[in-house]
C-alpha atoms as a PDB file:
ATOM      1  CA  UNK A   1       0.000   0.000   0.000  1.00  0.00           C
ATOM      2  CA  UNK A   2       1.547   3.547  -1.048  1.00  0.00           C
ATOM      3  CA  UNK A   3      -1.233   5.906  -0.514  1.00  0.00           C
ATOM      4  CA  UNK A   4      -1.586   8.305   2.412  1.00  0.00           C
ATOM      5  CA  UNK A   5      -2.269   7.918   5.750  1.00  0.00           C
ATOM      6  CA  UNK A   6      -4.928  10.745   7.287  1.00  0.00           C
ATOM      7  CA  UNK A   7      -5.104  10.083  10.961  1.00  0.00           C
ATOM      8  CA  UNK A   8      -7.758  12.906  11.185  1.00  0.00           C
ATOM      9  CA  UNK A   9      -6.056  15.646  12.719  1.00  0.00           C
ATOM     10  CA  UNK A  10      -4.248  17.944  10.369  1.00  0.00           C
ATOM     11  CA  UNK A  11      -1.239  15.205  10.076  1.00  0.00           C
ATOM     12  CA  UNK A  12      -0.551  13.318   6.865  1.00  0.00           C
ATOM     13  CA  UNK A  13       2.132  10.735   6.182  1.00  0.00           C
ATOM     14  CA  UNK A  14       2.880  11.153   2.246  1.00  0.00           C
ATOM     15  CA  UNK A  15       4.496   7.974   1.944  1.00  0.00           C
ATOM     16  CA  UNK A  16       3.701   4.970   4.310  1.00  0.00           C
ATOM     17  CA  UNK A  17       3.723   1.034   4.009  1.00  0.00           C
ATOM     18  CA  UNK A  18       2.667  -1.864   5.932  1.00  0.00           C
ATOM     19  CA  UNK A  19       2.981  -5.636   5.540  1.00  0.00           C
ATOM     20  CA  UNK A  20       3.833  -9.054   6.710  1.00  0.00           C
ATOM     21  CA  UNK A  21       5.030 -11.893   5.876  1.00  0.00           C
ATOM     22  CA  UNK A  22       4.242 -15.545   7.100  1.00  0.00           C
ATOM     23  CA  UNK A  23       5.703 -18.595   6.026  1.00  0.00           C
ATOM     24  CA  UNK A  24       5.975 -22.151   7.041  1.00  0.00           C
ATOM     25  CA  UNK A  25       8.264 -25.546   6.094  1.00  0.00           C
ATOM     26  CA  UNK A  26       7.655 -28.670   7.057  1.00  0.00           C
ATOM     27  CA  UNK A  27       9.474 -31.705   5.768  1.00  0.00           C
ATOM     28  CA  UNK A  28       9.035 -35.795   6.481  1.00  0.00           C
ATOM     29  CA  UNK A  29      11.219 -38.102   5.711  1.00  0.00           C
ATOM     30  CA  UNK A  30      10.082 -41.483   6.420  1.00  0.00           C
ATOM     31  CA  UNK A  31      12.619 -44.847   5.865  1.00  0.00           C
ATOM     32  CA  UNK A  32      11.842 -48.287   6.606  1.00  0.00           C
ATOM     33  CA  UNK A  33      13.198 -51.462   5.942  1.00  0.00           C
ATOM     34  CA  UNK A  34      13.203 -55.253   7.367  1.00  0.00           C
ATOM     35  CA  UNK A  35      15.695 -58.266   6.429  1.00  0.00           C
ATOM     36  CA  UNK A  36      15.431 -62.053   7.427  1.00  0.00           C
ATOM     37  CA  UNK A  37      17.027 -65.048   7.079  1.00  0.00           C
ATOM     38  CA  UNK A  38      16.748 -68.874   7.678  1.00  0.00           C
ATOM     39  CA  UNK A  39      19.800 -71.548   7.793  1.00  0.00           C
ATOM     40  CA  UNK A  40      19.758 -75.113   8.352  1.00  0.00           C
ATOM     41  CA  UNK A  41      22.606 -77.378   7.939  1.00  0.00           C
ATOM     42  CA  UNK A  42      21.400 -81.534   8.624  1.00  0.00           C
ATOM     43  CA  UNK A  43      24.227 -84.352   8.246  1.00  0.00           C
ATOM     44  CA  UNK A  44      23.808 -87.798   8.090  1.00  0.00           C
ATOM     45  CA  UNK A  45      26.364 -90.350   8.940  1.00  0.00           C
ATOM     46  CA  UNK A  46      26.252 -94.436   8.631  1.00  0.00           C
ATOM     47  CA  UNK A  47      28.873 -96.895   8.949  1.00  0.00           C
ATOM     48  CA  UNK A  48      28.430-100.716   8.827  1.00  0.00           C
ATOM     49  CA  UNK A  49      31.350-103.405   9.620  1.00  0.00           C
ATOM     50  CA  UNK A  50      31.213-106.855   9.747  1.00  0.00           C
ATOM     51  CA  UNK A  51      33.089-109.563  10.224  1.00  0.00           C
ATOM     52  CA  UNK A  52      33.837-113.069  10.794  1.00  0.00           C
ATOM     53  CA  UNK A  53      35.818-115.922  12.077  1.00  0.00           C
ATOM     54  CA  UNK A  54      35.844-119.595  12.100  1.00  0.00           C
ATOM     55  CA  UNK A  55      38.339-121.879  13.813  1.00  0.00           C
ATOM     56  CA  UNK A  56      38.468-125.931  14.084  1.00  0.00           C
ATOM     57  CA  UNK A  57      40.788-127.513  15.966  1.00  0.00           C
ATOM     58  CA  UNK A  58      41.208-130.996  16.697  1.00  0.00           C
ATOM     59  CA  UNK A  59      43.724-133.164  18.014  1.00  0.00           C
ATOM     60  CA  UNK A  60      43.840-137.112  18.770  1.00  0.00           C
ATOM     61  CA  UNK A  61      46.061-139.423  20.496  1.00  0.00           C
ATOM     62  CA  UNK A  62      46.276-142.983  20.021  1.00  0.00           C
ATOM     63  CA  UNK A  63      47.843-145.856  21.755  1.00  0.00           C
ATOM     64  CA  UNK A  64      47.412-149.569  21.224  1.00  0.00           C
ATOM     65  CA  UNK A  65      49.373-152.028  22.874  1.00  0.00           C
ATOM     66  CA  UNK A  66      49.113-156.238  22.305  1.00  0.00           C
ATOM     67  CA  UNK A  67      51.487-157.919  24.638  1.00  0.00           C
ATOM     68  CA  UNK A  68      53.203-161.479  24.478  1.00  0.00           C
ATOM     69  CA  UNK A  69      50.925-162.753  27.139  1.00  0.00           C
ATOM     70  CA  UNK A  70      47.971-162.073  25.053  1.00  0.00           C
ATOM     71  CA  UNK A  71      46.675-159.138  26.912  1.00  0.00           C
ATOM     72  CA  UNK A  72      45.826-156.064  24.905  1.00  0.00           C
ATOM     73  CA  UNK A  73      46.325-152.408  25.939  1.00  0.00           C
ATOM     74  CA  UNK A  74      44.645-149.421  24.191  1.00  0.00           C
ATOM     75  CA  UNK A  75      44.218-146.158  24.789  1.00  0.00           C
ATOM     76  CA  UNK A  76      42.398-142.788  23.163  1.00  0.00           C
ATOM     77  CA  UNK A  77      42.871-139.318  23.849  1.00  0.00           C
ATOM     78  CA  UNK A  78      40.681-137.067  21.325  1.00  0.00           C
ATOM     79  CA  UNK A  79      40.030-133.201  21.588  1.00  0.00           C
ATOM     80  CA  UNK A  80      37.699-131.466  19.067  1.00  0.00           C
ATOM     81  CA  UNK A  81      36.787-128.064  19.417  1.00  0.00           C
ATOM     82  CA  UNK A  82      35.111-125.607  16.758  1.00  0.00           C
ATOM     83  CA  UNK A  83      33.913-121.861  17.326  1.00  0.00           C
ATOM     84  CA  UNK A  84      32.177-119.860  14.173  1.00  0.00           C
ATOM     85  CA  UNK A  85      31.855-116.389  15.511  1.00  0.00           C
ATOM     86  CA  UNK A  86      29.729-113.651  13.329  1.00  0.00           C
ATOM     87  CA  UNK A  87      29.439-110.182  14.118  1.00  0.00           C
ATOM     88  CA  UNK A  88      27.922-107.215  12.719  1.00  0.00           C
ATOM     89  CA  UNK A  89      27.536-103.377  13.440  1.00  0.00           C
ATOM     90  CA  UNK A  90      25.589-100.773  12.296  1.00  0.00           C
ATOM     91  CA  UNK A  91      26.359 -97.202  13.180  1.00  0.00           C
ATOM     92  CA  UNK A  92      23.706 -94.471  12.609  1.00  0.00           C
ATOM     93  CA  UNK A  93      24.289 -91.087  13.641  1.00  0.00           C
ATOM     94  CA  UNK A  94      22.133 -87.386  12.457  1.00  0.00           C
ATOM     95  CA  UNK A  95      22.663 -84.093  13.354  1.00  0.00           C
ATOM     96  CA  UNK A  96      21.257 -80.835  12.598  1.00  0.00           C
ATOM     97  CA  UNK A  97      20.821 -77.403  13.198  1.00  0.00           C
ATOM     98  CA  UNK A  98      18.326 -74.448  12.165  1.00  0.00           C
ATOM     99  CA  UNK A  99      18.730 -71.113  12.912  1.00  0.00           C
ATOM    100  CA  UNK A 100      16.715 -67.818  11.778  1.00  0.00           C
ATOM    101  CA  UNK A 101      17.044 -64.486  11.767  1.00  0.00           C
ATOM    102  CA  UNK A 102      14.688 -61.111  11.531  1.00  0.00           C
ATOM    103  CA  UNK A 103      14.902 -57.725  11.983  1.00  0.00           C
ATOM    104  CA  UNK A 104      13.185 -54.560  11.408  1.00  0.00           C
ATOM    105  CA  UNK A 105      13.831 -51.312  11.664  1.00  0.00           C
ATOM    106  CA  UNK A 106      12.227 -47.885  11.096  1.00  0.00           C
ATOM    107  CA  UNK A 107      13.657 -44.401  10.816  1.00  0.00           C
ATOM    108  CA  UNK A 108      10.894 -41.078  10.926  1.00  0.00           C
ATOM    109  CA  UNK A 109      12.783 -37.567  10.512  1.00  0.00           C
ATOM    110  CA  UNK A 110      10.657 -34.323  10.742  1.00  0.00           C
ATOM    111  CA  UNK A 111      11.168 -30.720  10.866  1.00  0.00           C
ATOM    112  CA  UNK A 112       8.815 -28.033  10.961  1.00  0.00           C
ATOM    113  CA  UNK A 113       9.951 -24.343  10.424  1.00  0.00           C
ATOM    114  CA  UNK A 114       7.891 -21.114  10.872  1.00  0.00           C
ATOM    115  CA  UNK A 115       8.467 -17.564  11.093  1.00  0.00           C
ATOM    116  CA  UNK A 116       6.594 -14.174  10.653  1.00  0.00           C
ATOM    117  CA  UNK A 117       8.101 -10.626  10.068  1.00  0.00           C
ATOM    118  CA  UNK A 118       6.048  -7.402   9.601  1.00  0.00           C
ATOM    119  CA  UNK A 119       7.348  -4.075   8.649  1.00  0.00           C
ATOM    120  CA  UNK A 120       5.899  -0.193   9.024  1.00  0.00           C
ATOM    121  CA  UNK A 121       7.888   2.390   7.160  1.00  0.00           C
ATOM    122  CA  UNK A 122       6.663   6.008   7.139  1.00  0.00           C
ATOM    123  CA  UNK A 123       8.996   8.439   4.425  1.00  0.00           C
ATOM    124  CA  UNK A 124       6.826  11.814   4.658  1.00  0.00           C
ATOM    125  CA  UNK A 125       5.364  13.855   7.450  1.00  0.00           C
ATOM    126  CA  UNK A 126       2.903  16.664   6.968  1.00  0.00           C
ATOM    127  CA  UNK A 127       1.934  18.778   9.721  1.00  0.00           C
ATOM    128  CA  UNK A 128      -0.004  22.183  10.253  1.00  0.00           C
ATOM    129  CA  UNK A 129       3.106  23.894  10.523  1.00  0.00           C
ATOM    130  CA  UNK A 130       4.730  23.023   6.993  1.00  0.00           C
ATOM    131  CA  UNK A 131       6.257  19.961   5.741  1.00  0.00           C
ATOM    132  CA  UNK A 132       9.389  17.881   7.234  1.00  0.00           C
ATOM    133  CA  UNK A 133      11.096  14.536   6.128  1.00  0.00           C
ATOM    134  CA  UNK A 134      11.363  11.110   8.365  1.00  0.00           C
ATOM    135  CA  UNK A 135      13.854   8.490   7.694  1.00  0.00           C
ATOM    136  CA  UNK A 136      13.006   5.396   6.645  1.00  0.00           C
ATOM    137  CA  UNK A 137      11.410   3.148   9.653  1.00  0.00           C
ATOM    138  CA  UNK A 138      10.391  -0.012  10.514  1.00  0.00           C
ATOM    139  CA  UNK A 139      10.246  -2.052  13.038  1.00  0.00           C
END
């Protein structure tokens, strides 16, 4: 506004101006994310043996005797033995694991900014008396 100001008495500002000024920012940043993860590691292990033995053994002893008399001597000695021996194993064996992971997150940034200014600024002053200058004002 650049016209004059008349505050009813015999006073008149030539030049004055008025205003203001508002403003305001805002600003939202937003970040989100999430990760996850799943491991599992399972082993299997197996082991077969066998074996096997067989033995015999035998052993004999004879003795026969006939004398001159007529008389007749005999003896036996006999040992037999056998063993048959078998065996078998079977081993089995598992093991395992399983793990998992998650995670989130979530981040939120925000600013908000506002400001006002207003200004007055009055260049001329009239009076009854005759005319005289202000400097420039504001506040």
């Amino acid at each position: 506004m650049s016209d004059g100001f008349d505050t009813g008495a015999d006073l008149d500002y030539g030049h004055y101006e008025a205003g203001g000024e508002s403003g305001e920012l805002e600003h939202l940043q937003s970040a989100s994310g999430s990760e996850s993860d799943y491991d599992s590691n399972f082993n299997v292990y197996e082991q077969d043996t066998e074996s096997a033995e067989s033995t015999d053994f035998q052993q004999g002893h004879s003795v026969q005797f006939d004398g001159a008399d007529g008389s007749h001597y005999e003896e036996q000695e006999f040992t037999n033995y056998s063993n048959d021996q078998f065996d078998s194993n079977h081993i089995f064996a598992a093991e395992g694991s399983e793990s998992s992971h998650a995670a989130e997150f979530s981040n939120l940034d925000a600013l908000r900014e506002s400001f006002q200014s207003e200004f007055a600024s009055g260049t001329e002053l009239h009076t009854d008396g005759g005319a005289g200058h202000l400097g420039v004002a504001s506040n």
